[in-house]
Protein backbone atom coordinates (compact mmCIF):
# COMPACT_ATOMS: atom_id res chain seq x y z
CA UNK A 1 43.65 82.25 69.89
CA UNK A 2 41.38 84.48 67.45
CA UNK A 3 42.38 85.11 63.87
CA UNK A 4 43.09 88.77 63.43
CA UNK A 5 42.91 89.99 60.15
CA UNK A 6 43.82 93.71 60.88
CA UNK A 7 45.78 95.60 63.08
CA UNK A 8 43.01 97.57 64.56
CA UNK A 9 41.41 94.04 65.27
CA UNK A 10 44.33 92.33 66.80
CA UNK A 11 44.57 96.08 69.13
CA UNK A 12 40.90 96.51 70.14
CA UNK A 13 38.57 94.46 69.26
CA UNK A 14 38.83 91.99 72.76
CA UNK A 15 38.42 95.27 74.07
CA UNK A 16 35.09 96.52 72.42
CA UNK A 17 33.37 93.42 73.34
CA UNK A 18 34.73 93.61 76.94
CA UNK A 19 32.84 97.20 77.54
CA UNK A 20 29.95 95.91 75.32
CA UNK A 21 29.57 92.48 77.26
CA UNK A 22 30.60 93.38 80.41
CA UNK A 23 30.21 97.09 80.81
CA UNK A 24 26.77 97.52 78.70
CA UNK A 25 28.14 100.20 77.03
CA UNK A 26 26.39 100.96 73.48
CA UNK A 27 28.53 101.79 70.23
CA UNK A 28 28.44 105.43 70.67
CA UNK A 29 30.13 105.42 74.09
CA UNK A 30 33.00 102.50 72.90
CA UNK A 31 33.38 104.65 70.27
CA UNK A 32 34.28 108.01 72.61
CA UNK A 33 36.90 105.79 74.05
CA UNK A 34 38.33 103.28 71.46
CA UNK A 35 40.14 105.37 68.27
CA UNK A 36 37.88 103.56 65.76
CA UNK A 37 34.88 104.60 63.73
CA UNK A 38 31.27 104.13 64.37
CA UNK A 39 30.76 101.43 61.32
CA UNK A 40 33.51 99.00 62.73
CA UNK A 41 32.35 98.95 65.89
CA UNK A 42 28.64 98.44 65.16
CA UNK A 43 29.91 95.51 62.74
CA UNK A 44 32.22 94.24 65.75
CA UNK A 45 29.30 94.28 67.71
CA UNK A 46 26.60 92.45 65.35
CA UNK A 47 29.13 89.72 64.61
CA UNK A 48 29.83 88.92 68.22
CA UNK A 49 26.24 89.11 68.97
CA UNK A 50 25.14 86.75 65.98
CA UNK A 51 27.52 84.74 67.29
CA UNK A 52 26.39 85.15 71.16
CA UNK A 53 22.51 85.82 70.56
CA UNK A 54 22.10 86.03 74.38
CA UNK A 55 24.31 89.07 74.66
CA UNK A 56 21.60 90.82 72.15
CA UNK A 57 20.59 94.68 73.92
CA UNK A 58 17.12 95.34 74.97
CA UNK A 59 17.28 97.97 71.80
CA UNK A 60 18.28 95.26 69.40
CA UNK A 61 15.69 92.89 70.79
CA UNK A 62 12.94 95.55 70.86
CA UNK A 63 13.74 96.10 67.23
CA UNK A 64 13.66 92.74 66.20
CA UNK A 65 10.29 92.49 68.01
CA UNK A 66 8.62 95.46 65.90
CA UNK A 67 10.21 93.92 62.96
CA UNK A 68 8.44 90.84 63.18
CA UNK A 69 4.63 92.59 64.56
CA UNK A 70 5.17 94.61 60.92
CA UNK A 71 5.87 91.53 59.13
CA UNK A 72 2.57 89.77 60.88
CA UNK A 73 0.34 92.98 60.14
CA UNK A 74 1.29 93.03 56.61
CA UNK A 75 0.41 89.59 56.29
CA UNK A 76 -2.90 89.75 57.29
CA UNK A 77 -4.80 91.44 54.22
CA UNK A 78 -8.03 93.16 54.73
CA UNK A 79 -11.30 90.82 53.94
CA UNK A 80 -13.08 91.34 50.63
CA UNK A 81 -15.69 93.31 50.92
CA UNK A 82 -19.14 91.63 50.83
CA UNK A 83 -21.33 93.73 48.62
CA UNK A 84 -21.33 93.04 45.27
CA UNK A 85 -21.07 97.24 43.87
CA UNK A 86 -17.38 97.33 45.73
CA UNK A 87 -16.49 93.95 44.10
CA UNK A 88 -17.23 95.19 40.73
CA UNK A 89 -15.92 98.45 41.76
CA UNK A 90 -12.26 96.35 42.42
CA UNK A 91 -12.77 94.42 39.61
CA UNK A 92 -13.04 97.35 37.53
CA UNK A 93 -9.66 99.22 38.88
CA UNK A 94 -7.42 95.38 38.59
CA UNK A 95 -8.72 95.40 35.28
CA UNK A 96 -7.66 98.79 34.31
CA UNK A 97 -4.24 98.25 36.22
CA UNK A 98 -3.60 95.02 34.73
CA UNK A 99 -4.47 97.23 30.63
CA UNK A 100 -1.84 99.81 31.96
CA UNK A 101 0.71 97.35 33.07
CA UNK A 102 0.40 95.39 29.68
CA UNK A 103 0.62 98.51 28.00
CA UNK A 104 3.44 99.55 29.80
CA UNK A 105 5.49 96.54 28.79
CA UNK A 106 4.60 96.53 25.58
CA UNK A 107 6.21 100.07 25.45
CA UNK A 108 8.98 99.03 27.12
CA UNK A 109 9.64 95.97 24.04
CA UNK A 110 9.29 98.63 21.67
CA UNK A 111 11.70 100.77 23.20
CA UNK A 112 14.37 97.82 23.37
CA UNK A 113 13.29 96.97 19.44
CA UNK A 114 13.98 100.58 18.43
CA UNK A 115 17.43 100.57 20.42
CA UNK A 116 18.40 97.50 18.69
CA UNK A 117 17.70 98.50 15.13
CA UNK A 118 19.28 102.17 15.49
CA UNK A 119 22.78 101.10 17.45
CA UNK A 120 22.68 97.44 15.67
CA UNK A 121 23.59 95.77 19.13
CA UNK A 122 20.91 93.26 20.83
CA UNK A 123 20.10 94.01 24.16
CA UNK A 124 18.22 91.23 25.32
CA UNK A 125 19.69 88.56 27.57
CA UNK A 126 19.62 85.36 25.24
CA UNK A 127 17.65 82.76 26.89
CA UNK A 128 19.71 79.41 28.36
CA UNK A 129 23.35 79.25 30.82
CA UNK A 130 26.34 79.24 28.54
CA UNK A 131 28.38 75.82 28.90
């Protein structure tokens, strides 16, 4: 027998994943008939199906699908460019990012330096795991 930890759990959950397994019915229709909100249902529903991956809804699987084709086409980077002007040209702007980064974090130390010396507290993490 399952482990119930609530009430609502031990009343409905066999339930929900009876009309989502057997019935196809999505979270917004269990929801119109079982008293329970929209966030324990959905989390019903993604632990049974991590569980059971072959119950997964053409929705969920269509998702996961996109998900992945995003994660291949931001992988692939666009090839430098051949001519030597646009090199330079990139050269030139990682250059001046790299200046304002470096400047930026050199602001940011004297910020923390400043903080330190007017409330007399240190605010840096000291460096090694306490035993």
């Amino acid at each position: 027998m399952k482990n119930y930890r609530t009430e609502n759990q031990r009343l409905y959950y066999d339930k929900v994943i009876s009309l989502y397994r057997d019935h196809h019915m999505g979270r917004k229709r269990i929801e119109k008939i079982i008293p329970l909100s929209d966030h324990t249902i959905s989390k019903w529903i993604r632990n049974f199906v991590a569980e059971n991956p072959e119950y997964k809804s053409k929705r969920m699987k269509m998702a996961e699908e996109k998900r992945k084709q995003k994660a291949i086409e931001d992988s692939i980077q666009s090839p430098l460019p051949n001519d030597k002007q646009s090199l330079q040209s990139e050269v030139a702007r990682l250059r001046k990012a790299l200046r304002e980064a470096s400047m930026r974090a050199d602001l940011y130390d004297e910020m923390i330096n400043v903080a330190e010396k007017q409330f007399n507290i240190s605010i840096r993490k000291k460096a090694g795991t306490k035993q």
